[in-house]
N, C-alpha and C. Protein backbone atom coordinates (compact mmCIF):
# COMPACT_ATOMS: atom_id res chain seq x y z
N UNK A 1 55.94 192.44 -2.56
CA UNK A 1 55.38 193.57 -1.86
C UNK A 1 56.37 194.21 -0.91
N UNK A 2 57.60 194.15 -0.60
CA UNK A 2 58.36 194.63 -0.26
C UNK A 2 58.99 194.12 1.11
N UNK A 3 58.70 192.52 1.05
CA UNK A 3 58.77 191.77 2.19
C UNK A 3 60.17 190.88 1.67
N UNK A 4 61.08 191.55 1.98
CA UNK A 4 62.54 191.12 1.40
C UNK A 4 62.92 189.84 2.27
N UNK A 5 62.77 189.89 3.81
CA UNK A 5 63.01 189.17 4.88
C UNK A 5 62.24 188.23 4.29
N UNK A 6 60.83 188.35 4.40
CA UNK A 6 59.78 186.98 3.89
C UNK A 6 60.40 186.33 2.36
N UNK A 7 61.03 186.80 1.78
CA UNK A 7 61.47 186.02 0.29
C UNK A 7 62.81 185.55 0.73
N UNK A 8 63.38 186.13 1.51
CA UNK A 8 64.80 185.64 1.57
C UNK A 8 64.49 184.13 2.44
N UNK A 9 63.09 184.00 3.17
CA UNK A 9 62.90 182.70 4.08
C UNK A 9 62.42 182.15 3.29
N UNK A 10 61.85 182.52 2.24
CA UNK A 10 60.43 181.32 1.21
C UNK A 10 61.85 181.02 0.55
N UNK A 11 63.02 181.46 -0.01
CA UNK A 11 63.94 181.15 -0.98
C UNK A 11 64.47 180.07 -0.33
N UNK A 12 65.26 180.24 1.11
CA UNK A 12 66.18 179.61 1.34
C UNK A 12 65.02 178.19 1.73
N UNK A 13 64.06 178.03 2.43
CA UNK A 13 63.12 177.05 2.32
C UNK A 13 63.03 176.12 0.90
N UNK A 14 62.69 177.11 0.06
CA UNK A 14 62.58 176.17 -1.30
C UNK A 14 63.77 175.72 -1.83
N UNK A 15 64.89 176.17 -1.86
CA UNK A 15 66.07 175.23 -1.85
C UNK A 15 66.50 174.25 -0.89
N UNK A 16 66.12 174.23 0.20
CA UNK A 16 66.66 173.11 1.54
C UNK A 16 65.39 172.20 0.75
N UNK A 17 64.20 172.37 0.64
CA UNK A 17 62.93 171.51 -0.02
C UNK A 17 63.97 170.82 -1.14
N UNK A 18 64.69 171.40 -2.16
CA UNK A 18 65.18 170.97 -3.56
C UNK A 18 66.19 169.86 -3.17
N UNK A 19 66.92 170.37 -2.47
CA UNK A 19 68.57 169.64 -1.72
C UNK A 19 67.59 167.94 -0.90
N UNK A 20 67.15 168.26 0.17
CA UNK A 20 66.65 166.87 0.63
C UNK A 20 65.83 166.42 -0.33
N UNK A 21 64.97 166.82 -1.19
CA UNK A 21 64.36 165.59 -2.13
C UNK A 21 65.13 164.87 -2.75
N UNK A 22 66.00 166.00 -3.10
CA UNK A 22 67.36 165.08 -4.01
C UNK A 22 68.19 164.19 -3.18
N UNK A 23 67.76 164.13 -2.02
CA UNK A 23 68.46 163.17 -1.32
C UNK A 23 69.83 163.42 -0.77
N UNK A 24 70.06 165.41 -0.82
CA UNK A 24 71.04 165.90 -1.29
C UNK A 24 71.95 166.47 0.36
N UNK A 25 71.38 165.95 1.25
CA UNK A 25 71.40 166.55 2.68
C UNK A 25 72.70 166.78 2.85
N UNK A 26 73.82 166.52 2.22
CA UNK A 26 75.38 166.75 2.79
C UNK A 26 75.60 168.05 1.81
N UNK A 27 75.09 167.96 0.69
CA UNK A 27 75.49 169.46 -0.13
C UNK A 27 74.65 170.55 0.39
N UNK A 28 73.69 170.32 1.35
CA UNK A 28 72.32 171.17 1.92
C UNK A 28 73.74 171.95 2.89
N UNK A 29 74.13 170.76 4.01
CA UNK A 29 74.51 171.40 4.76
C UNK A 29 75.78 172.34 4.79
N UNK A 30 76.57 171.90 3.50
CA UNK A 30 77.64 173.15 2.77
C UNK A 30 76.96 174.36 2.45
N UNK A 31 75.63 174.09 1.46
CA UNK A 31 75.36 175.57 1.22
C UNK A 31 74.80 176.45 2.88
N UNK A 32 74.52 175.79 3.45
CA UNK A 32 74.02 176.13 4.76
C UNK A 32 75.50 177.01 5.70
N UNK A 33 76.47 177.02 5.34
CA UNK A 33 77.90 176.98 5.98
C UNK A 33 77.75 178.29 5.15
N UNK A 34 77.48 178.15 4.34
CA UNK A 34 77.89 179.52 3.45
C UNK A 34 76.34 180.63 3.13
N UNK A 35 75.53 179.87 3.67
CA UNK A 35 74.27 180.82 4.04
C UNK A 35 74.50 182.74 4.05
N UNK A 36 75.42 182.78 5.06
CA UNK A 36 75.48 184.08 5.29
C UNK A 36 75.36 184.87 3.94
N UNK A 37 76.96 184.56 3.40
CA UNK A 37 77.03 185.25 2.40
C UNK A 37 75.82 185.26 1.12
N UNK A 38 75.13 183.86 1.15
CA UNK A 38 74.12 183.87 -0.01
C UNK A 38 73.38 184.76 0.50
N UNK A 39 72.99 185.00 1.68
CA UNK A 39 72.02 185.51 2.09
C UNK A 39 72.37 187.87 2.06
N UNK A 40 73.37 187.69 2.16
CA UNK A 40 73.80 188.82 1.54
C UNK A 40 73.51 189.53 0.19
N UNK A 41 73.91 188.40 -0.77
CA UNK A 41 73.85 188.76 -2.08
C UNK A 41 72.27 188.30 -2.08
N UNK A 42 71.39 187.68 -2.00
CA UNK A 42 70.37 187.56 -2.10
C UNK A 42 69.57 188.77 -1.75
N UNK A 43 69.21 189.63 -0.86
CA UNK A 43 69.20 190.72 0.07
C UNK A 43 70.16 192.01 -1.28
N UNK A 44 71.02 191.95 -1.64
CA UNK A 44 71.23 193.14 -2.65
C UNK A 44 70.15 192.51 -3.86
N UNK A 45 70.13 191.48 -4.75
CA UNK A 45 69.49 190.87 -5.79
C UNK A 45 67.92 191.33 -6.03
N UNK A 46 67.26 190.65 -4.58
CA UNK A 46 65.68 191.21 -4.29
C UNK A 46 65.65 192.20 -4.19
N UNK A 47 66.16 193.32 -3.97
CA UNK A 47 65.59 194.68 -3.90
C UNK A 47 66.08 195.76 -5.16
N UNK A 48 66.75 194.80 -5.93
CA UNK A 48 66.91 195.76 -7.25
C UNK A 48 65.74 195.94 -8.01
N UNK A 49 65.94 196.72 -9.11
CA UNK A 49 64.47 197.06 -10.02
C UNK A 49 63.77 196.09 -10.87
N UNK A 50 62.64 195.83 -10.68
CA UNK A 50 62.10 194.90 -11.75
C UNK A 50 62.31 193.58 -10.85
N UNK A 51 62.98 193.20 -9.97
CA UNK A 51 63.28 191.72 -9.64
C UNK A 51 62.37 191.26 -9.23
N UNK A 52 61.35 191.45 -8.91
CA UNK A 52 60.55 190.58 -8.29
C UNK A 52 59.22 190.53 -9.23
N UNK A 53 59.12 190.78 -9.96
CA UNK A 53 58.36 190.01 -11.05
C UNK A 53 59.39 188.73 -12.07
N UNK A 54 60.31 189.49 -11.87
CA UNK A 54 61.55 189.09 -12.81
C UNK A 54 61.71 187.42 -12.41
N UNK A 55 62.47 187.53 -10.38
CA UNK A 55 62.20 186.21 -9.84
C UNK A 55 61.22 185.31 -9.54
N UNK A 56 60.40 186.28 -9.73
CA UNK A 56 58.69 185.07 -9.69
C UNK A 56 58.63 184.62 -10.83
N UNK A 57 58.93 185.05 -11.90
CA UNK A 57 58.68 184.19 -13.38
C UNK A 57 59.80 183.03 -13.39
N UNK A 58 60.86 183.52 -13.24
CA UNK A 58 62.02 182.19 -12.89
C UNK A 58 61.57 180.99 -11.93
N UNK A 59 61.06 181.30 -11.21
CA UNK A 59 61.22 180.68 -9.83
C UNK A 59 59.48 179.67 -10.85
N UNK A 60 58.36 180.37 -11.11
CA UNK A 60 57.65 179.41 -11.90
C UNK A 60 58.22 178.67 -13.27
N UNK A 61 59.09 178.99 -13.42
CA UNK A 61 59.79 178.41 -14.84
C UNK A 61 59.99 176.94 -13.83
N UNK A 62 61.31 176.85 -12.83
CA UNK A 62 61.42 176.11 -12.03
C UNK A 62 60.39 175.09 -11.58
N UNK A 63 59.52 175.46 -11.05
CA UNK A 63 58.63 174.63 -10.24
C UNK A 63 57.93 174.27 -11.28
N UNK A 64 57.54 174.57 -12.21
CA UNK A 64 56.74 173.81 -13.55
C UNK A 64 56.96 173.05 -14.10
N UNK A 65 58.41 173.06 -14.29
CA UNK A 65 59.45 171.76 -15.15
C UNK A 65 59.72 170.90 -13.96
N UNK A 66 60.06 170.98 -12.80
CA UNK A 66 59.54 170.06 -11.88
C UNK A 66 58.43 168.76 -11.61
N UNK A 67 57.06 169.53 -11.96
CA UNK A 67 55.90 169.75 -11.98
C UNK A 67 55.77 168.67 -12.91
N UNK A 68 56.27 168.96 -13.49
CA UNK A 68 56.31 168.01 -15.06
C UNK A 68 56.96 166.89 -15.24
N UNK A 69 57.76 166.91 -14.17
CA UNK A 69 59.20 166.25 -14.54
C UNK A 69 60.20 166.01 -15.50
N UNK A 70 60.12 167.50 -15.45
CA UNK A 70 60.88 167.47 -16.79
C UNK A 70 62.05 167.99 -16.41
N UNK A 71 63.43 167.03 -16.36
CA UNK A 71 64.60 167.47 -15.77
C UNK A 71 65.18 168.66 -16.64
N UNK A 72 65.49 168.48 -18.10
CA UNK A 72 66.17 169.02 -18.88
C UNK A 72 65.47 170.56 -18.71
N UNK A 73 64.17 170.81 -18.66
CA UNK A 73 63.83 172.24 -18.40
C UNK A 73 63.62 173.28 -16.96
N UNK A 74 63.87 172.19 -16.37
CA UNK A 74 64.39 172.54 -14.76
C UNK A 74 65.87 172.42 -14.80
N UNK A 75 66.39 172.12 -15.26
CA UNK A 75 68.03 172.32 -15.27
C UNK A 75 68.01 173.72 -15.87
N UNK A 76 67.31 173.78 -17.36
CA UNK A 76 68.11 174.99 -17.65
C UNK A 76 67.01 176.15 -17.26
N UNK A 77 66.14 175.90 -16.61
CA UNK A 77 65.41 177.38 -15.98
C UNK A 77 66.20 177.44 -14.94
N UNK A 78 66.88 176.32 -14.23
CA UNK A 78 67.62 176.97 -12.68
C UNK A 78 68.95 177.85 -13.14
N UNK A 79 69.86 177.04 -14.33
CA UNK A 79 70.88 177.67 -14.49
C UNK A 79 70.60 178.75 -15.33
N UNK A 80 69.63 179.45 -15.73
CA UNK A 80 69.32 180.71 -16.14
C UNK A 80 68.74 181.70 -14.75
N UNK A 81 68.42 181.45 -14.31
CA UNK A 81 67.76 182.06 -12.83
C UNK A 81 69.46 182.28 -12.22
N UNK A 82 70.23 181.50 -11.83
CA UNK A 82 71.43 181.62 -10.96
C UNK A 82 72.18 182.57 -11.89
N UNK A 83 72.36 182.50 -13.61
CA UNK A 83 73.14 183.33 -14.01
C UNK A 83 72.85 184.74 -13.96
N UNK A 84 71.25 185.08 -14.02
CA UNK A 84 70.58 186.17 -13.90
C UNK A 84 70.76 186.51 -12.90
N UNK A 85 70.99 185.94 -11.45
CA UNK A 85 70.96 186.45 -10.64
C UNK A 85 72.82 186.68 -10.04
N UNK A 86 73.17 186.10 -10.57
CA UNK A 86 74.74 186.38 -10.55
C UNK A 86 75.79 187.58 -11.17
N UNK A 87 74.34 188.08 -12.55
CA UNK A 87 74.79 189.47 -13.18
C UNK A 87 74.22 190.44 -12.45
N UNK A 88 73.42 190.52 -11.53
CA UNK A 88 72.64 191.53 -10.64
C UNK A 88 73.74 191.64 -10.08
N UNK A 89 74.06 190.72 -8.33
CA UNK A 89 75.22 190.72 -7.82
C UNK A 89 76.17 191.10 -8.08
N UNK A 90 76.72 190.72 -9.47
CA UNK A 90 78.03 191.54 -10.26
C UNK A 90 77.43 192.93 -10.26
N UNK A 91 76.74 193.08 -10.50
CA UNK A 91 76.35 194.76 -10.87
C UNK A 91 76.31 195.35 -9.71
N UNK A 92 75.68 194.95 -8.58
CA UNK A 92 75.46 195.41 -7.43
C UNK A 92 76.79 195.98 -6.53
N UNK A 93 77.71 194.66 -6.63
CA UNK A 93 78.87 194.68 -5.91
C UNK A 93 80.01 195.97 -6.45
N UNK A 94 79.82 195.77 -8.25
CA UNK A 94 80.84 196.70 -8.79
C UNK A 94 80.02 198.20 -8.43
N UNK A 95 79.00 198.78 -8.41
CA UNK A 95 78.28 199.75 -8.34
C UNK A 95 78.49 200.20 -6.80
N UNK A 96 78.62 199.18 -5.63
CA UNK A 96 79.02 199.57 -4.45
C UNK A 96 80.39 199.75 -4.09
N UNK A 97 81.32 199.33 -4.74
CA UNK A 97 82.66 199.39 -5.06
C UNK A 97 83.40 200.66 -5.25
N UNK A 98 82.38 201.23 -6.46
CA UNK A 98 82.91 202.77 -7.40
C UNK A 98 82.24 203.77 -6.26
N UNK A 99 81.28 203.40 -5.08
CA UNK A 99 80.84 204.73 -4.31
C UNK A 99 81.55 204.97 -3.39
């Protein structure tokens, strides 16, 4: 609904949630070092067209195979979600580049 701030906090929440279950608290606090910038490209990503139906279907792909425990389809719904969201960013960045 156009609450970019509120997704950019539910996001970075549900990954610090992902990192400590995994027991993962020292790689938490690297991505945390580099927050800013995710939080940049995250902030161009959410407000492109279509994304937010786009990231809600990913983001349930995620939490379902979880859900399930099903590693192998939570692996590859996350690394499809990060690549998708890594060709936005590419697009975003080169498109702000050429103006």
């Amino acid at each position: 609904r156009g609450d970019f701030q509120g997704v950019r906090e539910n996001t970075t929440a549900f990954y610090e949630a992902l990192f400590r279950l995994a027991g993962m608290d020292m790689a938490w606090e690297v991505v945390q070092s580099l927050n800013a910038r995710i939080n940049r490209l995250r902030a161009m990503t959410i407000g492109s067209t279509g994304r937010q139906k786009e990231a809600a279907a990913e983001m349930s792909r995620i939490i379902e195979a979880l859900k399930r425990r099903d590693a192998d389809a939570a692996q590859k719904a996350s690394e499809d979600h990060v690549r998708r969201v890594a060709q936005i960013a590419a697009n975003c960045l080169r498109e702000s580049s050429q103006a």
